[in-house]
C-alpha atoms as a PDB file:
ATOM      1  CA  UNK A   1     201.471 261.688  64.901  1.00  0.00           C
ATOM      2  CA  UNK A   2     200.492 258.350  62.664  1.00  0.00           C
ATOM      3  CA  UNK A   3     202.629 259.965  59.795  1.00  0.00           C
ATOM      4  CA  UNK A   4     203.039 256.324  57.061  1.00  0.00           C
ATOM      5  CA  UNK A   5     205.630 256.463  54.810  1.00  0.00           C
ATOM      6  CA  UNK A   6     206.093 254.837  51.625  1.00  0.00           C
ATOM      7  CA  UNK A   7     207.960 255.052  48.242  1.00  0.00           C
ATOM      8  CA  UNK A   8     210.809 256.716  50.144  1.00  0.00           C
ATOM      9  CA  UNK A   9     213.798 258.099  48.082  1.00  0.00           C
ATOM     10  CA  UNK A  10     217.253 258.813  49.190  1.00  0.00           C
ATOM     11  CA  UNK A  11     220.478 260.437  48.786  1.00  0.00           C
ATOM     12  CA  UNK A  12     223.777 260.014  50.213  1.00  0.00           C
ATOM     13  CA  UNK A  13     226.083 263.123  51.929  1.00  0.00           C
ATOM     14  CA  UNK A  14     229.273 263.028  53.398  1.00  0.00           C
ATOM     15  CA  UNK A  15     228.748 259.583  54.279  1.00  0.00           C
ATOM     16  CA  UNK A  16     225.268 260.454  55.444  1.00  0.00           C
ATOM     17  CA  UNK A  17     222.422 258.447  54.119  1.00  0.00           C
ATOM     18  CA  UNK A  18     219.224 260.954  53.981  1.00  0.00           C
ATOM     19  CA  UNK A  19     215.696 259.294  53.070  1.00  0.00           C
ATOM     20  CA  UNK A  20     213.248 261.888  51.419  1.00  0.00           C
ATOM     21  CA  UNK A  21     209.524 261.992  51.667  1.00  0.00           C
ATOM     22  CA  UNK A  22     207.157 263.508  49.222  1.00  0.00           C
ATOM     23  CA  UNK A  23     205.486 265.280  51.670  1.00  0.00           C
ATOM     24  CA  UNK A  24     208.425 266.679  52.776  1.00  0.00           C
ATOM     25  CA  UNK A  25     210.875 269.536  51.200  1.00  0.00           C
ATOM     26  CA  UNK A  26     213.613 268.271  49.157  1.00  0.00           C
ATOM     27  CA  UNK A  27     216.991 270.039  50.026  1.00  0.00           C
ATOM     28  CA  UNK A  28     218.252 272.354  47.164  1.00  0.00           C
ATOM     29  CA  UNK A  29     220.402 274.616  46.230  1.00  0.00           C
ATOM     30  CA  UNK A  30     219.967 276.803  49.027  1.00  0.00           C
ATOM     31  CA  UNK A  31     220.401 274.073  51.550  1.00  0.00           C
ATOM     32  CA  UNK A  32     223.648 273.252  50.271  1.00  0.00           C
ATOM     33  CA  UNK A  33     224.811 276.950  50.227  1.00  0.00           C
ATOM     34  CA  UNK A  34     223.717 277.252  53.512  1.00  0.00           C
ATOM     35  CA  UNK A  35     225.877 274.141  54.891  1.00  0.00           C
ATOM     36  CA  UNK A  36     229.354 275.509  52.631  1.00  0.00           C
ATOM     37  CA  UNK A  37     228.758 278.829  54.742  1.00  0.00           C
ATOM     38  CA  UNK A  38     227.909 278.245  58.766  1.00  0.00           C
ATOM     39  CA  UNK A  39     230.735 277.569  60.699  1.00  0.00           C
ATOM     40  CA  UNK A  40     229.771 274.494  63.100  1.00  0.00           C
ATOM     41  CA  UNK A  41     232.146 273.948  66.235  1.00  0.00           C
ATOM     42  CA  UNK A  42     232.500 270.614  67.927  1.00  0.00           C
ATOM     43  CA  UNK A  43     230.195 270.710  71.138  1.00  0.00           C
ATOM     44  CA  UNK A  44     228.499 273.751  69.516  1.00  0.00           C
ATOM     45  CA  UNK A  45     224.911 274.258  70.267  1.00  0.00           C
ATOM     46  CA  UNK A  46     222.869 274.402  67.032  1.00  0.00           C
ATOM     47  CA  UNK A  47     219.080 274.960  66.613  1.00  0.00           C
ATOM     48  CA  UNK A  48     218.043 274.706  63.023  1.00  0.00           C
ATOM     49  CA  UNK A  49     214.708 275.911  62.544  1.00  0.00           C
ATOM     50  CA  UNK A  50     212.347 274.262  59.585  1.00  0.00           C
ATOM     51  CA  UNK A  51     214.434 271.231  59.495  1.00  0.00           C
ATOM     52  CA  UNK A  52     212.672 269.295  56.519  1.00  0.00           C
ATOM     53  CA  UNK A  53     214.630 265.951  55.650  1.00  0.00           C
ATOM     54  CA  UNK A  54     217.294 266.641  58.198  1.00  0.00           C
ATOM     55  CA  UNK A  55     220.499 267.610  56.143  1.00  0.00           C
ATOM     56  CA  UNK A  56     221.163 270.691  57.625  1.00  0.00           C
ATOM     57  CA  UNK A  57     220.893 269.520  61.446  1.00  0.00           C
ATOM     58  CA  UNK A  58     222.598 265.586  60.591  1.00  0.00           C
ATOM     59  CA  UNK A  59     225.075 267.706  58.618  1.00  0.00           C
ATOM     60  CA  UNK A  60     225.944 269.581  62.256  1.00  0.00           C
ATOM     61  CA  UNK A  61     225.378 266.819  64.587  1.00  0.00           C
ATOM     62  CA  UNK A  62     227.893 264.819  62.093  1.00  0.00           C
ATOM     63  CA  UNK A  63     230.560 267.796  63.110  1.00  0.00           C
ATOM     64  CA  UNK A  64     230.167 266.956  66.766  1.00  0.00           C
ATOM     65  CA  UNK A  65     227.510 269.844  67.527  1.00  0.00           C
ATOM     66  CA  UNK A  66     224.464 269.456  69.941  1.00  0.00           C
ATOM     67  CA  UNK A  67     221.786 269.989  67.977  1.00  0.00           C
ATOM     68  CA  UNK A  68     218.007 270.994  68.208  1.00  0.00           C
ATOM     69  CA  UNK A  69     215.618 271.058  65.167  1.00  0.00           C
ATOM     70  CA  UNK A  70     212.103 271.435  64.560  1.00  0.00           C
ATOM     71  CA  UNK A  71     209.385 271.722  62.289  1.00  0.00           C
ATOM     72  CA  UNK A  72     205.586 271.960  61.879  1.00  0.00           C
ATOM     73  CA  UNK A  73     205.414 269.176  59.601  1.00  0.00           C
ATOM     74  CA  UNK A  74     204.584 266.139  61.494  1.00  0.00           C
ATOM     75  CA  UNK A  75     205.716 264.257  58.359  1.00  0.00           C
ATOM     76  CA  UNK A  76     209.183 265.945  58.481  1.00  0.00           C
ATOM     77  CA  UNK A  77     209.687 265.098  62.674  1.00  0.00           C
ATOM     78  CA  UNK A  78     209.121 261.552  62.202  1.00  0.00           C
ATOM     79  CA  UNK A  79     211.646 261.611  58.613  1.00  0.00           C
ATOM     80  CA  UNK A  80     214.852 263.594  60.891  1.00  0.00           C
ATOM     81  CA  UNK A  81     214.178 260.963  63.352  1.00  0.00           C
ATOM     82  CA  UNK A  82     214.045 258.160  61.210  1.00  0.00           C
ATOM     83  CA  UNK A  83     217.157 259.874  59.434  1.00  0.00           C
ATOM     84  CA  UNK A  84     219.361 260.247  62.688  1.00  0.00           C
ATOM     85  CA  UNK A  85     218.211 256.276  63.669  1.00  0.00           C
ATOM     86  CA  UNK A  86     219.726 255.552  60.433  1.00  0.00           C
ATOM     87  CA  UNK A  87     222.758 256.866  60.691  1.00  0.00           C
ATOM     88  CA  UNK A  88     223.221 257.532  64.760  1.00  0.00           C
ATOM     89  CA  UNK A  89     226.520 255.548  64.846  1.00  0.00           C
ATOM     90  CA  UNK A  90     228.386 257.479  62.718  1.00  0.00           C
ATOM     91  CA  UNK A  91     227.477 260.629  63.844  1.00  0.00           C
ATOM     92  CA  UNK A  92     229.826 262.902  66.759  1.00  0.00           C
ATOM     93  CA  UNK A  93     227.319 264.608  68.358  1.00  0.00           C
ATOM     94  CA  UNK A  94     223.640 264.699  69.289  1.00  0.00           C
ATOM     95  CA  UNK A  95     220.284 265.308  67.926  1.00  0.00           C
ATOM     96  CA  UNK A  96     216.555 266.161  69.341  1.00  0.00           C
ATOM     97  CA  UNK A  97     213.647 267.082  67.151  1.00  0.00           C
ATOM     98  CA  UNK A  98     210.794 268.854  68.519  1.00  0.00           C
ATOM     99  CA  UNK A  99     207.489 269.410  66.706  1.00  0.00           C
ATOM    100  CA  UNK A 100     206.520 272.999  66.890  1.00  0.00           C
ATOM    101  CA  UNK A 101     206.789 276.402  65.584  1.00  0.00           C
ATOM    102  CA  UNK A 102     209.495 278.889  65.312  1.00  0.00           C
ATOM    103  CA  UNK A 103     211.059 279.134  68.819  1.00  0.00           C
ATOM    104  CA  UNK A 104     207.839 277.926  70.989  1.00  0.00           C
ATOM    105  CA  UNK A 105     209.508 274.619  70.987  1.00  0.00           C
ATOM    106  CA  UNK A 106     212.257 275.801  73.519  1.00  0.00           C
ATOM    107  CA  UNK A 107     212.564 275.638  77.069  1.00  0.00           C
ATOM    108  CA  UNK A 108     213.164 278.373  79.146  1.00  0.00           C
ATOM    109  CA  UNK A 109     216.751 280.159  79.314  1.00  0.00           C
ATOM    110  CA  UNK A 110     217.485 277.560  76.086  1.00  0.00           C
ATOM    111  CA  UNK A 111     220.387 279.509  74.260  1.00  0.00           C
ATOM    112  CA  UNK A 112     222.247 278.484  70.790  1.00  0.00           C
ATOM    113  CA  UNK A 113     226.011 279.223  69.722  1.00  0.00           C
ATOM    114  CA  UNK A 114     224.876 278.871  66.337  1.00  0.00           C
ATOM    115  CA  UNK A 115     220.843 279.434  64.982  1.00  0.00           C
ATOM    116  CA  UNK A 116     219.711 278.262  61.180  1.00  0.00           C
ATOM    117  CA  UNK A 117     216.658 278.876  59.521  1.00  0.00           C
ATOM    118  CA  UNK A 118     216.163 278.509  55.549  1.00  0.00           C
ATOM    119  CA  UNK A 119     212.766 279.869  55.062  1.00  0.00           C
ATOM    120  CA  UNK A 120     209.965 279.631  52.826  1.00  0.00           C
ATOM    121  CA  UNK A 121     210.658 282.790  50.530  1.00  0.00           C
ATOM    122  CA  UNK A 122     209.048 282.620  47.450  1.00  0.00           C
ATOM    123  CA  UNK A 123     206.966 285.699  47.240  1.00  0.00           C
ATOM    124  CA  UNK A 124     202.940 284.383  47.145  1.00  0.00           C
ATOM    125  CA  UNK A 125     199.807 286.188  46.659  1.00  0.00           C
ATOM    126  CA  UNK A 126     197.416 284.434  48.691  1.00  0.00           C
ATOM    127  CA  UNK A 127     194.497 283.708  46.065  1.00  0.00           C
ATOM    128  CA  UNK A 128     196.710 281.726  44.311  1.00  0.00           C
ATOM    129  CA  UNK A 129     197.943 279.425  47.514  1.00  0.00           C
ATOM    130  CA  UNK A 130     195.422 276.927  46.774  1.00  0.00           C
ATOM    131  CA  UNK A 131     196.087 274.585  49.565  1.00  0.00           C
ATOM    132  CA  UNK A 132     197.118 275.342  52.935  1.00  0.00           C
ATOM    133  CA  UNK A 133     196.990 271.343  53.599  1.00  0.00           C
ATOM    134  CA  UNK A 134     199.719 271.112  51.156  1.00  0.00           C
ATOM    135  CA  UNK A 135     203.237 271.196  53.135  1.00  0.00           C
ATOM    136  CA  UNK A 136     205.566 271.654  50.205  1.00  0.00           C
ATOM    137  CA  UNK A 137     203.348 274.815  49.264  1.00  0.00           C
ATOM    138  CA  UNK A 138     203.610 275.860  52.749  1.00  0.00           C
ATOM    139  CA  UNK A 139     207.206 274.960  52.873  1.00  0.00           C
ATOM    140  CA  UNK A 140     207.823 277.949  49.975  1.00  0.00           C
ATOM    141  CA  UNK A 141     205.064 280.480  50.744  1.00  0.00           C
ATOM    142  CA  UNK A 142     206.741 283.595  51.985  1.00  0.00           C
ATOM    143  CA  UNK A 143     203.581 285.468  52.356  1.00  0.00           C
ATOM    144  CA  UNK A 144     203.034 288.525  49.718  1.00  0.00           C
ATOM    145  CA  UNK A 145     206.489 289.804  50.168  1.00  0.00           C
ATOM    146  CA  UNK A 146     208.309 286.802  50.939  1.00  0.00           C
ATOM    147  CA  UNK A 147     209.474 288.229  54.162  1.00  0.00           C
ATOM    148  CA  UNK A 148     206.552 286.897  56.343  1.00  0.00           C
ATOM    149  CA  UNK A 149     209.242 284.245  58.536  1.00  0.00           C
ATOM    150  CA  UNK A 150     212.341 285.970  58.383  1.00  0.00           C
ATOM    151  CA  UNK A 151     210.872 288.894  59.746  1.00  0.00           C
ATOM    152  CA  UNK A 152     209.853 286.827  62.676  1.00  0.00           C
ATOM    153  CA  UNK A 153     213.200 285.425  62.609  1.00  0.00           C
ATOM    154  CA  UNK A 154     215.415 288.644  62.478  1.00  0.00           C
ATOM    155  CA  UNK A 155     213.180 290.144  65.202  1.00  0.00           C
ATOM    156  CA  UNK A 156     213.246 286.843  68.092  1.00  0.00           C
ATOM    157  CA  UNK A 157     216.398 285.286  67.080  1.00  0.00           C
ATOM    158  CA  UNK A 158     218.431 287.395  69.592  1.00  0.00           C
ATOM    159  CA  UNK A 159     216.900 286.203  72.904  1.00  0.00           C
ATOM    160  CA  UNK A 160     218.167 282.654  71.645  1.00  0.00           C
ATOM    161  CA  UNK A 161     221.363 283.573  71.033  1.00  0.00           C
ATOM    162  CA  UNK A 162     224.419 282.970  73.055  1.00  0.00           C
ATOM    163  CA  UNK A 163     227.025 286.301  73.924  1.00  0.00           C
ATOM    164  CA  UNK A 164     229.284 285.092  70.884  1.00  0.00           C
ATOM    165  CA  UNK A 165     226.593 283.097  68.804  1.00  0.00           C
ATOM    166  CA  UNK A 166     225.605 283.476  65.318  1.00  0.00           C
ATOM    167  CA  UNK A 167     222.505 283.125  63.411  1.00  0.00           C
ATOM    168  CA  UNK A 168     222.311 282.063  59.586  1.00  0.00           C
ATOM    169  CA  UNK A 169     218.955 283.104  56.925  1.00  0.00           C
ATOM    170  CA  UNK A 170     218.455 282.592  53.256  1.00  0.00           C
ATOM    171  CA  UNK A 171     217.659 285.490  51.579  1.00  0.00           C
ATOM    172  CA  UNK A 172     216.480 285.521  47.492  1.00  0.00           C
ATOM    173  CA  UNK A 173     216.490 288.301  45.602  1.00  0.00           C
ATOM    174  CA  UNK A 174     212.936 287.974  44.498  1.00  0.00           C
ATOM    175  CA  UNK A 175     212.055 289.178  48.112  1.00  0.00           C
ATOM    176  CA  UNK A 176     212.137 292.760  49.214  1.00  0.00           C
ATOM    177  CA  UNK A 177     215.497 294.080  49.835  1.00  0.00           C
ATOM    178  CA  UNK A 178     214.532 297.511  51.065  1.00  0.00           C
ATOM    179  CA  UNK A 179     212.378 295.789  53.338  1.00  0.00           C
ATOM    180  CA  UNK A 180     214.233 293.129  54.839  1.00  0.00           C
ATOM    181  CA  UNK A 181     216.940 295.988  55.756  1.00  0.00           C
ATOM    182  CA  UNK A 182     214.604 297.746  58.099  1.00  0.00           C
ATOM    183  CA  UNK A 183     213.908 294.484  60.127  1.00  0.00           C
ATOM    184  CA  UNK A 184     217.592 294.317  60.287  1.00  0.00           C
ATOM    185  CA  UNK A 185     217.944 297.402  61.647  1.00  0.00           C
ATOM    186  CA  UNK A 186     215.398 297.174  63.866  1.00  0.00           C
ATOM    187  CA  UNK A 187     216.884 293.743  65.164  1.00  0.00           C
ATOM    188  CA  UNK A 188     220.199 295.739  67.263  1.00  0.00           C
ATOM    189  CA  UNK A 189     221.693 292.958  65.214  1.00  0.00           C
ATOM    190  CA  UNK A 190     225.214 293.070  63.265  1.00  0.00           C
ATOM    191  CA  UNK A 191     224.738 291.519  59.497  1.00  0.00           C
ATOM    192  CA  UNK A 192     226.390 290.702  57.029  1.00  0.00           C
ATOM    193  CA  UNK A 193     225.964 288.364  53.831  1.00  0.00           C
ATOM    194  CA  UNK A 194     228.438 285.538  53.619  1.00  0.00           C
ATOM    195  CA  UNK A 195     227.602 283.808  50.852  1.00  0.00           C
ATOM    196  CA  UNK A 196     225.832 284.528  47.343  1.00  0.00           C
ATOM    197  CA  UNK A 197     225.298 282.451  44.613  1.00  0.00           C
ATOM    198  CA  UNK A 198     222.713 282.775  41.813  1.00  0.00           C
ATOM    199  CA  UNK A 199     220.132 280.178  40.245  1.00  0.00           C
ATOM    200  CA  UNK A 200     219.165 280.624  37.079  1.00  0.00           C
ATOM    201  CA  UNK A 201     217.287 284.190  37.064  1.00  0.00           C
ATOM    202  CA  UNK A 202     217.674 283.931  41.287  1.00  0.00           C
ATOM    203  CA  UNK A 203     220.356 284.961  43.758  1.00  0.00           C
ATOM    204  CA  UNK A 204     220.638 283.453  47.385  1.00  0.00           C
ATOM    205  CA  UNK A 205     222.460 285.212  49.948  1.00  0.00           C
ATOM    206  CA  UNK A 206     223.290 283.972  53.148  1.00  0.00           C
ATOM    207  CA  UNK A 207     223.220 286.087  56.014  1.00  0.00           C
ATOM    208  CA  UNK A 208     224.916 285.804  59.768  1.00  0.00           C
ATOM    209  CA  UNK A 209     223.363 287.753  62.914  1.00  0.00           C
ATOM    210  CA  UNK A 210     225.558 288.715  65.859  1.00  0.00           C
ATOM    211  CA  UNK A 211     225.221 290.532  68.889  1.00  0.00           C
ATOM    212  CA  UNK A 212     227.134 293.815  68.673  1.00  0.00           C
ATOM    213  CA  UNK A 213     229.216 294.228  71.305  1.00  0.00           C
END
């Protein structure tokens, strides 16, 4: 994809050494909230979805999960692989990263014990997203309501998910509430927040989707 990259910064996670990029999201709160809530199985199968830097899906693969991520950001592919290169021989499990959007990067009959996705939420009227070129503003930009993705998400994610798998959103509270409860209902999934935490005038919840048996 001839992605170059220079200046890199990094960070060290449970003995994880992630490289940043500044084209590329940098985790934050949310990311870590999101990690302190899934529950990861060894062998799992795990597609994270808008992988950025990598933490999420090295965090998973590092628990002895199978793990597929993508992204749209050609930037971000080459950083996760760079990132799982780095640290490949500590890590329990496996990792592939696909280029692509939302679930088009699957192969038939593909199915996931376990499906993440922390989406761009921030609420943006679209006058005032200046550059569509930019990936960190398209890394935030949650359309007008903020729900653009993750009602996309709530409304596929069930044809991807295993009989007894679960799948894990960020929602803020500067999105529409209302809202994202009719794509819930609409989904024939079972939610339920579990995690919240709030950021300075912000709260993050993290939801789980089941299959209702």
């Amino acid at each position: 994809m001839g992605v170059i990259f220079i200046n890199q910064k990094s960070f060290n996670f449970n003995n994880i050494e992630i490289k940043l990029h500044p084209n590329v999201y940098d985790p934050a709160e949310d990311s870590f909230q999101i990690i302190e809530s899934i529950k990861i199985n060894n062998n799992d199968k795990v597609f994270e979805i808008g992988t950025g830097c990598g933490l999420i899906a090295l965090f998973c693969t590092n628990l002895g999960s199978n793990v597929i991520c993508s992204d749209i950001n050609p930037y971000s592919v080459k950083l996760v692989k760079q990132n799982y290169e780095d640290n490949k021989s500590k890590l329990k499990g496996s990792l592939e990263v696909r280029y692509g959007d939302f679930f088009s990067v699957l192969k038939k009959n593909e199915k996931f014990d376990v499906i993440i996705f922390n989406p761009p939420y921030l609420p943006i009227i679209e006058k005032d997203f200046l550059s569509k070129q930019d990936w960190i503003d398209i890394a935030t930009n949650g359309g007008i309501d903020g729900l653009k993705l993750i009602k996309r998400y709530i409304l596929n994610v069930s044809k991807y998910l295993e009989k007894n798998g679960h799948a894990y959103f960020i929602f803020s509270s500067l999105c529409d509430r209302d809202k994202l409860n009719i794509y819930l209902n609409k989904s024939g999934l079972k939610s339920r927040i579990v995690s919240s935490g709030k950021f300075d005038d912000e709260k993050i919840d993290v939801y789980s989707l089941s299959k209702i048996e």
